[in-house]
Protein backbone atom coordinates (compact mmCIF):
# COMPACT_ATOMS: atom_id res chain seq x y z
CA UNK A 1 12.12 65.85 -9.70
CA UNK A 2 12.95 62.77 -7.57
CA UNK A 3 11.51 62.64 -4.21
CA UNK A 4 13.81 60.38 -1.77
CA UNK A 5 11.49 57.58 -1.86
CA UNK A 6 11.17 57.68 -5.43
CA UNK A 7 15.29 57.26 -5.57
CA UNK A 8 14.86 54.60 -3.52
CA UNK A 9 12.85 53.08 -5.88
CA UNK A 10 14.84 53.76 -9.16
CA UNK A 11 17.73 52.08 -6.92
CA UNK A 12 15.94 48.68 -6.50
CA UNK A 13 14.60 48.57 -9.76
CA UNK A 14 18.20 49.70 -11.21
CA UNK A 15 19.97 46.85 -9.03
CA UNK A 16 19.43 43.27 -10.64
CA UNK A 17 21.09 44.91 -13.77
CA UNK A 18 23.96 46.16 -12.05
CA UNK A 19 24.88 43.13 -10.22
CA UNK A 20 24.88 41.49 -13.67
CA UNK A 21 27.36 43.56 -14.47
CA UNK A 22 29.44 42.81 -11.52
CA UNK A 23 32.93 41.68 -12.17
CA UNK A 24 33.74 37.72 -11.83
CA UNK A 25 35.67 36.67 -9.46
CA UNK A 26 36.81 32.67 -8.91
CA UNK A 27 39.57 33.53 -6.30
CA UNK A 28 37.93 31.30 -3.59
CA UNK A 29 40.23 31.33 -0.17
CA UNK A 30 43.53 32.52 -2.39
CA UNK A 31 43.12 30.26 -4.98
CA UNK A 32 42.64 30.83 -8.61
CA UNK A 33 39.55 28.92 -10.06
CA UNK A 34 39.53 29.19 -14.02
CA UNK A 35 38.49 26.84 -16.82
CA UNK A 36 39.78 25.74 -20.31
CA UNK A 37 37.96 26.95 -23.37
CA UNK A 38 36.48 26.62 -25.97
CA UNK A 39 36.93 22.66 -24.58
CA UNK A 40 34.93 22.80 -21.68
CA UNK A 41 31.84 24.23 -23.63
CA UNK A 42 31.43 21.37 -25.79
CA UNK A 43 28.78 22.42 -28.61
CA UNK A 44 28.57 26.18 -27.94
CA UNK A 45 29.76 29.25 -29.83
CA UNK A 46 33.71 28.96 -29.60
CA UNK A 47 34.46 32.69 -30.40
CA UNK A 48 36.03 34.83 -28.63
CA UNK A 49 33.15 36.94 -27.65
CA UNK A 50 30.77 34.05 -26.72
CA UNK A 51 33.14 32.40 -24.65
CA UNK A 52 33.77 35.54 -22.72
CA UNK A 53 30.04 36.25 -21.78
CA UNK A 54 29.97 32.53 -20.68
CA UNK A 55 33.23 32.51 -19.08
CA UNK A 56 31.37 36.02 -16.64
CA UNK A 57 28.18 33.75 -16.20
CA UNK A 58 29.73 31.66 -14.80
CA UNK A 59 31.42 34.20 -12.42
CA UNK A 60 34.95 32.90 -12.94
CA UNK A 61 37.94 35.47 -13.49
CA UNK A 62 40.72 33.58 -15.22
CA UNK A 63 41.08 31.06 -18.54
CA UNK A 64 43.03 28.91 -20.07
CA UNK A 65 42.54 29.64 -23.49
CA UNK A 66 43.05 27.55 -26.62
CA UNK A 67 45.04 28.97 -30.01
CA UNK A 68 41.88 28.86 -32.42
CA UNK A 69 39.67 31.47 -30.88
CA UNK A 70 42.27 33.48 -29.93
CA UNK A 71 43.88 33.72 -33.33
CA UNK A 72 40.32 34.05 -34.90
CA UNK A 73 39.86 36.59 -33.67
CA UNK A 74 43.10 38.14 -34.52
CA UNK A 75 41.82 37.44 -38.19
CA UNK A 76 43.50 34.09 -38.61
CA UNK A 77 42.32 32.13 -41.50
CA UNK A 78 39.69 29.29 -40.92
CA UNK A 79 41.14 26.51 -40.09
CA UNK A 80 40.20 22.90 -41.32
CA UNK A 81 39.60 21.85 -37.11
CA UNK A 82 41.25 19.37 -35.79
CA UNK A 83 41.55 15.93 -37.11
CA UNK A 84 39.21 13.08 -36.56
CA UNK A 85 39.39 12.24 -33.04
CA UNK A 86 40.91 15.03 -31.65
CA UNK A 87 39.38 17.22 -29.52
CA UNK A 88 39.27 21.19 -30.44
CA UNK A 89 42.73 22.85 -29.03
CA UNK A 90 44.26 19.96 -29.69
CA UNK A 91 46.03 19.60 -32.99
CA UNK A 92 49.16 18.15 -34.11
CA UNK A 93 52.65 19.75 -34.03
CA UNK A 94 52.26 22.76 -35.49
CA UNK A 95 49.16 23.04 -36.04
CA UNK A 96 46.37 25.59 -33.91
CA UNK A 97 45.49 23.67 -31.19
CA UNK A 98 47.46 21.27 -28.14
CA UNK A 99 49.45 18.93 -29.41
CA UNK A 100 49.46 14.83 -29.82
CA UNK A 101 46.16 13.40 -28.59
CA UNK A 102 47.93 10.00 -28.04
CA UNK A 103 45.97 7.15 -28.27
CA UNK A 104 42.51 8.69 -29.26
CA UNK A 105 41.56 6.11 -31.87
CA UNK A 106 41.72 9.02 -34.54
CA UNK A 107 41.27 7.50 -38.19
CA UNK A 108 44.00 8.17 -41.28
CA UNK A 109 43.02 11.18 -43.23
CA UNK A 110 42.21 10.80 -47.33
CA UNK A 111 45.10 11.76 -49.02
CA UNK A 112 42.45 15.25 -50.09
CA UNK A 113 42.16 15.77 -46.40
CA UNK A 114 45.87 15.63 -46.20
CA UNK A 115 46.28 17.98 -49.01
CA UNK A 116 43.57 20.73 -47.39
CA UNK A 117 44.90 20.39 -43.78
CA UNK A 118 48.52 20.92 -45.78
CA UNK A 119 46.79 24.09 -47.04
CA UNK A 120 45.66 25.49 -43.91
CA UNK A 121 48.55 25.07 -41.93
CA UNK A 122 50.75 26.82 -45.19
CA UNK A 123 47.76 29.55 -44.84
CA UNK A 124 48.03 30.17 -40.89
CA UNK A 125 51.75 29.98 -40.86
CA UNK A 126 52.02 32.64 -43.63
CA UNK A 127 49.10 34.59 -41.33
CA UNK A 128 51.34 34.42 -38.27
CA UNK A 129 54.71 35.35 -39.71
CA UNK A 130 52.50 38.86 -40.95
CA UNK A 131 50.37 39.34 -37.96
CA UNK A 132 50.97 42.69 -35.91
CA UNK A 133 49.68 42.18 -31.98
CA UNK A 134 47.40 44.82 -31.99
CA UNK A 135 44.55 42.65 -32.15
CA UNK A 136 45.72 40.51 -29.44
CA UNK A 137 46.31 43.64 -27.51
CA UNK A 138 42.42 44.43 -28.09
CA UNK A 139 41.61 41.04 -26.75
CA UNK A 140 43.46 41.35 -23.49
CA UNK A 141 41.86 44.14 -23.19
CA UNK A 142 38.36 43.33 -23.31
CA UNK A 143 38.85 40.36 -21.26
CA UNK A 144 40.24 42.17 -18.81
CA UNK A 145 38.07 45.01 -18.91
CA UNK A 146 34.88 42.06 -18.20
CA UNK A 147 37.23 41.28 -15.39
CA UNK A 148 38.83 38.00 -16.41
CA UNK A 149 42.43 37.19 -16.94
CA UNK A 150 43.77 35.53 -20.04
CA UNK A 151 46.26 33.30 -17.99
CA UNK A 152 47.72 30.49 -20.09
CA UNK A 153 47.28 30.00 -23.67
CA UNK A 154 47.34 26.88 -25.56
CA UNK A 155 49.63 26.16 -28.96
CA UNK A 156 49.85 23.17 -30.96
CA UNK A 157 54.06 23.24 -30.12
CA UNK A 158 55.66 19.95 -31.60
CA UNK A 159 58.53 19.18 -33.13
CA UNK A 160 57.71 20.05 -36.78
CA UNK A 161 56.71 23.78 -35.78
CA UNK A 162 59.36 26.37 -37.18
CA UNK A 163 61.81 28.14 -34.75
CA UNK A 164 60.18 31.65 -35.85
CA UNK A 165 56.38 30.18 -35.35
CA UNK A 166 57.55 29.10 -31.88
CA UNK A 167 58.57 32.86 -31.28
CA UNK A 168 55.10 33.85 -32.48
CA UNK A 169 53.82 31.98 -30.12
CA UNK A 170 55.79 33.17 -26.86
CA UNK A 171 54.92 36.92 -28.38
CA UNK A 172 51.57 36.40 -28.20
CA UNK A 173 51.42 34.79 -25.07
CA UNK A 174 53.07 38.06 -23.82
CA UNK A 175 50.70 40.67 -25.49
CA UNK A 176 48.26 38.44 -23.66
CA UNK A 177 49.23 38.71 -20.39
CA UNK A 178 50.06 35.12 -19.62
CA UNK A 179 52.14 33.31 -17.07
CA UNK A 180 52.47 30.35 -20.11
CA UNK A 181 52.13 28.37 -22.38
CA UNK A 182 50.31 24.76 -22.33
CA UNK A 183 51.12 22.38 -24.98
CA UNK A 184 50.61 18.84 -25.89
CA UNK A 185 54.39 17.53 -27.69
CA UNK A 186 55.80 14.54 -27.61
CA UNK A 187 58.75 14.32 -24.75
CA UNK A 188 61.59 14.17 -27.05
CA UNK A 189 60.38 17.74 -28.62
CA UNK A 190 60.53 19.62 -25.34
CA UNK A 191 64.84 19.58 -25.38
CA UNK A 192 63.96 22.40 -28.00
CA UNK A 193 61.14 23.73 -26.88
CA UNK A 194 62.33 24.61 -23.56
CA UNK A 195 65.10 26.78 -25.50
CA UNK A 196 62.74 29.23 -26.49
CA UNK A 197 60.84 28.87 -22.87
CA UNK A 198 64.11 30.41 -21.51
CA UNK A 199 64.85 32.62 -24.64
CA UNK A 200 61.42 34.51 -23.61
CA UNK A 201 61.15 33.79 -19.27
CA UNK A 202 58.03 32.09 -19.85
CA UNK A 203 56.93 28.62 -18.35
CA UNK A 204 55.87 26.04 -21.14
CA UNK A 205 53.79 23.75 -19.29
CA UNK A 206 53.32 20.18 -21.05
CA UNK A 207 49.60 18.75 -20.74
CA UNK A 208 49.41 14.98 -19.12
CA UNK A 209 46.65 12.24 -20.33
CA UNK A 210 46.38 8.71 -19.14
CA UNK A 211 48.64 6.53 -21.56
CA UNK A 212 51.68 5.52 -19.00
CA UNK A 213 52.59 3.12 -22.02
CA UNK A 214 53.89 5.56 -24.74
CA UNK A 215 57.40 6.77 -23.87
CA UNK A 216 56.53 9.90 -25.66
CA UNK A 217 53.63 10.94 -23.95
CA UNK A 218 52.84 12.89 -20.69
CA UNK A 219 51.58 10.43 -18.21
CA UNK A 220 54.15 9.15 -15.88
CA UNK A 221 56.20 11.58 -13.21
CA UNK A 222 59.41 10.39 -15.51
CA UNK A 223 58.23 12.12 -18.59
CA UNK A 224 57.71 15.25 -16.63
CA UNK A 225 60.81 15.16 -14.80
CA UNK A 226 62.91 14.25 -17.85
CA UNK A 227 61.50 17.39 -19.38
CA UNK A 228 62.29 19.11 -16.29
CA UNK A 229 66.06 18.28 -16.66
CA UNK A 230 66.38 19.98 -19.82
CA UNK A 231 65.36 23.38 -18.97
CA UNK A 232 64.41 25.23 -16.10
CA UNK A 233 61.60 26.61 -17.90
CA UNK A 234 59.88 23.33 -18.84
CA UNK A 235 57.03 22.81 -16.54
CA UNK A 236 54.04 20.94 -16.31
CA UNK A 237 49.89 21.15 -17.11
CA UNK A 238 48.62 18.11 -14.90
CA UNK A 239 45.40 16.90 -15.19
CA UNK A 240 44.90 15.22 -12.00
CA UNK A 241 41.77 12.89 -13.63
CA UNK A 242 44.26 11.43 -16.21
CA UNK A 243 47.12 11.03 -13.77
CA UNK A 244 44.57 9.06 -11.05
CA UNK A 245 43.71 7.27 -14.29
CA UNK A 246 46.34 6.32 -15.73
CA UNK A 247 48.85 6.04 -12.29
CA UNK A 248 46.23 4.61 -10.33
CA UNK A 249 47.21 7.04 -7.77
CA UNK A 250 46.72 10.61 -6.85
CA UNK A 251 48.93 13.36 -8.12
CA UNK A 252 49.28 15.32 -4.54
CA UNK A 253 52.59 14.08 -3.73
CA UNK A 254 54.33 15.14 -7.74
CA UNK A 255 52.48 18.43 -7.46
CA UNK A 256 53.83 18.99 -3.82
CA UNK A 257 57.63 17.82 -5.49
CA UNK A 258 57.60 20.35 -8.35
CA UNK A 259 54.60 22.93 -7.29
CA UNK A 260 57.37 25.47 -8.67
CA UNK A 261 56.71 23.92 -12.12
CA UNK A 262 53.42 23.60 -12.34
CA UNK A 263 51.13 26.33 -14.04
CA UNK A 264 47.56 24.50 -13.70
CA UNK A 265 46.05 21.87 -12.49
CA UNK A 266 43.07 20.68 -15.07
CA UNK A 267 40.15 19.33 -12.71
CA UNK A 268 38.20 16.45 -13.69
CA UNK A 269 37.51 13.43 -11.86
CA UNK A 270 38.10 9.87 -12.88
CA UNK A 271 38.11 6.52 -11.48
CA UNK A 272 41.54 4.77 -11.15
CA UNK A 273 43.39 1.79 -13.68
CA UNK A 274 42.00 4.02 -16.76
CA UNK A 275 38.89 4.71 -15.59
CA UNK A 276 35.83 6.63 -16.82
CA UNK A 277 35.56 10.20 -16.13
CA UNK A 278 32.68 11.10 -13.71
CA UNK A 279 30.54 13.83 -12.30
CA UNK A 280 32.61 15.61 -9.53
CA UNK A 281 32.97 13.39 -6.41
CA UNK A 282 31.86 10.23 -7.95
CA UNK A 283 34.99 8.89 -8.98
CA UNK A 284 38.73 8.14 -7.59
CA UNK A 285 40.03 12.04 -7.85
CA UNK A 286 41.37 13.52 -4.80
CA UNK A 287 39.67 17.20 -6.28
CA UNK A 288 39.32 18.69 -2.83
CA UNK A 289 42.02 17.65 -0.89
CA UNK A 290 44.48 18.63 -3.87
CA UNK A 291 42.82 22.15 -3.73
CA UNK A 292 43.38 22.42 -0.10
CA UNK A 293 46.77 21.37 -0.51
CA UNK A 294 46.94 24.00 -3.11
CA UNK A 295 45.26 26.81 -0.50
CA UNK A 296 47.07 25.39 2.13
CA UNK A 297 50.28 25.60 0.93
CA UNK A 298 49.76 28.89 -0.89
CA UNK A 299 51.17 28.08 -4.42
CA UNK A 300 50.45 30.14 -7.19
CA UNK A 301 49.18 27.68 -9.38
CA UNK A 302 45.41 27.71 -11.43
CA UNK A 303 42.80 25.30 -11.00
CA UNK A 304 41.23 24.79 -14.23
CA UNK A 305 37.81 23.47 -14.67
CA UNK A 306 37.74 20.62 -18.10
CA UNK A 307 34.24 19.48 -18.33
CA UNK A 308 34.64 16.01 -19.60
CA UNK A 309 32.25 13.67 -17.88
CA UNK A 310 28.88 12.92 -20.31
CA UNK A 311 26.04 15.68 -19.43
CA UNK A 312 23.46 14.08 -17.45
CA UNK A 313 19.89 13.60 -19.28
CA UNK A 314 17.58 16.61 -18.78
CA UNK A 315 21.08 18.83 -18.09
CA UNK A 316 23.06 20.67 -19.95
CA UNK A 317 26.81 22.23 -20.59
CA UNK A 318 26.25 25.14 -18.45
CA UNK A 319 24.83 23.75 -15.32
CA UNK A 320 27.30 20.96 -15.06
CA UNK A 321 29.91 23.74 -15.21
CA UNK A 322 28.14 25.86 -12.20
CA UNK A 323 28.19 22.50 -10.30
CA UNK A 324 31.94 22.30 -11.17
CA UNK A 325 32.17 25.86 -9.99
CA UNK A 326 30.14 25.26 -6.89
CA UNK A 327 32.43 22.57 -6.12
CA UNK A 328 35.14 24.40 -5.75
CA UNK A 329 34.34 27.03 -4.13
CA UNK A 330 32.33 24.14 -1.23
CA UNK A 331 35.55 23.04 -1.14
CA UNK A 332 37.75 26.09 -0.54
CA UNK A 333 35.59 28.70 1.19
């Protein structure tokens, strides 16, 4: 038998684990904080699983997740990665990840690379066209059950990916829960694209970088609003380091235009005329006032936390992202 006191004590002792099982939530002042992963956790586990127990310790409630782990874990077969430099999540048209990196200095793959990446993509494509959604149905699940929301997911759409691979896509963005799609194609690919974004009432929102050279590439209001034009559905992922970057100028008047559009705002900060990405605050990104804007004006649009600046000696993946996370919520609360 329990006296009181000795209740009280079971209580306290009982309490640090319970309040590590306390449910994340990154809605700071009515807007949603999340981050994009398995990117932003450079050189740590990218499954499924690990990314969700990082994703809670870092107390934040929604992600943007790439293709790879979440088709892993659907039983996908291994993929060959991404090609030389790419970054994870972000593989060519068709292929698991984001889309073009444009202008990332990637080298020209032996023609046996060629012939294995050939290989995998014949292997995953033939995977997807089979696939029920039960296992994506489990995954929702157990993200949501941890208490964070699968909110976008991102494809490797291009032009090259077949109409009923694009379906796939949509579907499982559905079983998921999401509000979209982010993607990486080239401009002249999102005519088509933006078909199927109507054909299944779900914003495909097209990720930005810094090249305002490249006609095809995300970088310059234009390309966005170009896409725009062709479907109502077309929208827009902008990262408002690579647009300071690359515009020399801050985003906050193109997301106040087209706020409608706009699924998530990837946060990084960057210096302007292509400038080096830096720790939060040290460079030429208006972070704070666009998330005020954001809480301000009440749109329903994610910020998502892409850890890209170099980790500071003696530091490491995880505290940089608690700074990023601390940031935020400084700046909103």
């Amino acid at each position: 038998m329990y006296t009181r006191r000795d209740f009280g004590k079971v209580a306290l002792a009982a309490l640090p684990a319970a309040q590590s099982l306390a449910r994340p939530n990154s809605n700071f002042g009515g807007v949603q904080i999340g981050i994009i992963a398995p990117y932003s956790f450079r050189g740590m586990p990218g499954d499924a699983d690990s990314l969700l127990d990082n994703i809670v310790a870092l107390g934040l409630s929604a992600v943007e997740m790439q293709s790879p782990p979440v088709e892993a874990f659907a039983g996908a077969p291994v993929s060959m990665g991404p090609p030389p430099g790419r970054r994870p999540g972000a593989a060519g048209p068709g292929g698991p990840g984001g889309g073009p990196a444009r202008g990332r200095g990637r080298r020209e793959l032996t023609p046996e690379e060629q012939a294995e990446r050939r290989a995998a993509a014949e292997a995953l494509s033939k995977w997807r066209l089979s696939t029920s959604m039960d296992k994506f149905t489990q995954l929702r699940k157990k993200y949501e059950d941890a208490g964070v929301a699968i909110q976008l997911v991102k494809f490797g759409l291009g032009p090259d990916t077949p109409d009923d691979e694009v379906d796939y896509c949509f579907q499982v963005a559905k079983t998921l829960g999401c509000r979209g799609i982010t993607c990486e194609p080239p401009l002249s690919a999102t005519k088509r694209l933006g078909q199927f974004a109507e054909k299944h009432n779900i914003l495909l929102a097209y990720h930005g970088h810094a090249n305002v050279t490249d006609p095809e590439a995300f970088a310059r209001p234009q390309s966005w609003e170009q896409a725009f034009s062709y479907s109502k559905y077309n929208g827009a992922n902008i990262d408002i380091g690579h647009f300071t970057a690359g515009n020399s100028k801050s985003p906050a008047e193109f997301i106040k235009k087209y706020h409608d559009r706009i699924t998530n705002l990837h946060l990084k900060d960057r210096k302007v005329d292509q400038g080096a990405n830096m720790p939060w605050g040290e460079g030429d990104t208006q972070i704070k006032d666009i998330l005020r804007m954001v809480q301000r004006e009440k749109w329903d649009m994610m910020g998502t936390i892409e850890l890209e600046y170099p980790v500071p000696e003696g530091s490491d993946v995880m505290t940089e992202l608690r700074k990023c996370v601390q940031y935020c919520k400084n700046a909103l609360t």
